[in-house]
Protein backbone atom coordinates (compact mmCIF):
# COMPACT_ATOMS: atom_id res chain seq x y z
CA UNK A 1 0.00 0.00 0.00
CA UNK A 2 1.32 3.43 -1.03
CA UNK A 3 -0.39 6.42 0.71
CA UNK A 4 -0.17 10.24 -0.57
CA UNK A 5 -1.02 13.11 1.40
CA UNK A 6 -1.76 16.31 0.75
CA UNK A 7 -3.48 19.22 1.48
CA UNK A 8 -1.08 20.99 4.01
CA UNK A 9 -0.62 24.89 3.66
CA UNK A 10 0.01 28.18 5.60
CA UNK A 11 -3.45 28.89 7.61
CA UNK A 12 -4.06 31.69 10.33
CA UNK A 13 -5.23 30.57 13.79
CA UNK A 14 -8.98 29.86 13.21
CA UNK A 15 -9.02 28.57 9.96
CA UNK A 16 -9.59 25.75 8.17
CA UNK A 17 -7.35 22.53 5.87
CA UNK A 18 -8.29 19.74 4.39
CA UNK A 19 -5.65 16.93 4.47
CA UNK A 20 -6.16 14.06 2.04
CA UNK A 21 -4.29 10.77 1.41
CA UNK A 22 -4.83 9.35 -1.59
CA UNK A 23 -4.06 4.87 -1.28
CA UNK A 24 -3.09 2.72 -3.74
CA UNK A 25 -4.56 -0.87 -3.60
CA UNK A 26 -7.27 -3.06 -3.85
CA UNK A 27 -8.21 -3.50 -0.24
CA UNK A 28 -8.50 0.05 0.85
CA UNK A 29 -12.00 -0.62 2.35
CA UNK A 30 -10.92 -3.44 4.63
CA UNK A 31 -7.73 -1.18 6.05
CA UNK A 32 -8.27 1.07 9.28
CA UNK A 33 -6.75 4.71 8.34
CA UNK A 34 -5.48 7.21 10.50
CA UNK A 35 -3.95 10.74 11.05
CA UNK A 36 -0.59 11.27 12.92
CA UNK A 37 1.70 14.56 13.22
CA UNK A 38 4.66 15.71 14.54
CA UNK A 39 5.71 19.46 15.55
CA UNK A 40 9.12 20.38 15.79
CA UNK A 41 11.27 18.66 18.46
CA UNK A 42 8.40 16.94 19.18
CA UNK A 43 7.69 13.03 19.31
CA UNK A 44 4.71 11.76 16.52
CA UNK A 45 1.59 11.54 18.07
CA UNK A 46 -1.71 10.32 17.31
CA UNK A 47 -4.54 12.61 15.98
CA UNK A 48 -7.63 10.29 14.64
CA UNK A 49 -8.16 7.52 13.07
CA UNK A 50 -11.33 5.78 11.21
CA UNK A 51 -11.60 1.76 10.73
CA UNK A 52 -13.26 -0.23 8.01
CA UNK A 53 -16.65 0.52 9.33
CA UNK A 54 -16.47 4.50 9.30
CA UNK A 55 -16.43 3.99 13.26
CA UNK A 56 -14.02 7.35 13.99
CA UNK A 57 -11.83 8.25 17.27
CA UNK A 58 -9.99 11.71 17.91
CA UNK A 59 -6.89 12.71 19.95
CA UNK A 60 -8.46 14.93 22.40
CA UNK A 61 -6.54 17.56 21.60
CA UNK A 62 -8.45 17.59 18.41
CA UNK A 63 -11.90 16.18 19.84
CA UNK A 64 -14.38 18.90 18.28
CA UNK A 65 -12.29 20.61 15.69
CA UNK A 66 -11.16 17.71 13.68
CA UNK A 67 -13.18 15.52 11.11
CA UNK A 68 -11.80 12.56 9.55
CA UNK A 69 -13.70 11.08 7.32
CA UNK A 70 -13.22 8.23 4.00
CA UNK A 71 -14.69 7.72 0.73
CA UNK A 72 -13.81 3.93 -0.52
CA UNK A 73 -14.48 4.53 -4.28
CA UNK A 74 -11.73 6.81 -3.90
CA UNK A 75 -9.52 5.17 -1.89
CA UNK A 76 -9.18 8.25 0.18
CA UNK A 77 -9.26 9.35 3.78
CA UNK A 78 -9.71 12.73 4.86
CA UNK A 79 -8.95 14.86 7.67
CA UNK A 80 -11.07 18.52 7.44
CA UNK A 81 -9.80 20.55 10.55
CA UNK A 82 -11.42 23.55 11.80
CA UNK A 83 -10.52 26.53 14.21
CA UNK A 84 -6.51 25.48 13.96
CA UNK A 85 -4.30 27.10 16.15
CA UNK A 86 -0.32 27.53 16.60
CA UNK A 87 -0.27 24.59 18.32
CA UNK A 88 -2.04 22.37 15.37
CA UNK A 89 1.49 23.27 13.38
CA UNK A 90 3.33 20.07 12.59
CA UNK A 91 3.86 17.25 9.72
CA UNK A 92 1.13 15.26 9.26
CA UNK A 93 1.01 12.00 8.48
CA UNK A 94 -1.55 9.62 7.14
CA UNK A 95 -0.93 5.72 7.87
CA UNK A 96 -3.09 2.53 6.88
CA UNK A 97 -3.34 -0.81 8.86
CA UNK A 98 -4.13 -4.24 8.05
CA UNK A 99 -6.50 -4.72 10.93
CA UNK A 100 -9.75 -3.44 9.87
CA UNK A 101 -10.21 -2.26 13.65
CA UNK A 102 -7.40 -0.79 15.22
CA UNK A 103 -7.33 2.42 16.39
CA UNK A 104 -3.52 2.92 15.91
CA UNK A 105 -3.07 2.25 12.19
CA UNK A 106 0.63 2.05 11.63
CA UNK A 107 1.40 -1.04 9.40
CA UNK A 108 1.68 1.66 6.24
CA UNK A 109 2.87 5.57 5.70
CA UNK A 110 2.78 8.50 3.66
CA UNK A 111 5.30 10.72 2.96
CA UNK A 112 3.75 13.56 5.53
CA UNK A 113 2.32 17.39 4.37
CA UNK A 114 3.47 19.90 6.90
CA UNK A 115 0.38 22.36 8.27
CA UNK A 116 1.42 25.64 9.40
CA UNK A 117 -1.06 27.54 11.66
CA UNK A 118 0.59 31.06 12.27
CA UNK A 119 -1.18 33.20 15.07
């Protein structure tokens, strides 16, 4: 599985992104997908994450703000964040994972689309 994200951009505190991540692959429906990120200095950490039933679960840093979503036919997950602030600045990183359910998808990677929230 090969996963592409995009979508990451310059945004002033409040504002809005859409990250996508595009999957290659036959089997995208059956894979659990997820968001990670990683500021500067900082270790990765978890944002959200959506498994093969659409069932969603949020970081609660994000809880509120943050909407990932999927669309099978396109083999694409989505993450549509709202009201971003400084702190939301980082790499993000879209992963996919084997087991349908997880809630830590990490068997799979993209190459990461950097989000800058200035205030």
């Amino acid at each position: 599985v090969q996963l592409q994200a995009s979508g990451g951009g310059l945004v002033q505190a409040g504002g809005s992104l859409r990250l996508s991540c595009a999957a290659s692959g036959r089997t995208f429906s059956s894979y659990a997908m997820g968001w990670f990120r990683q500021a500067p200095g900082k270790e990765r950490e978890f944002v959200s994450a959506i498994n093969w039933r659409s069932s969603t679960y949020y970081a609660d840093s994000v809880k509120g703000r943050f909407t990932i979503s999927r669309d099978n036919a396109k083999n694409t997950v989505y993450l549509q964040m709202n009201s971003l602030k400084p702190e939301d600045t980082a790499v993000y990183y879209c992963a996919a994972d084997k087991s349908a359910s997880t809630w830590y998808p990490n068997d799979y990677w993209g190459q990461g689309t950097l989000v800058t929230v200035s205030s």
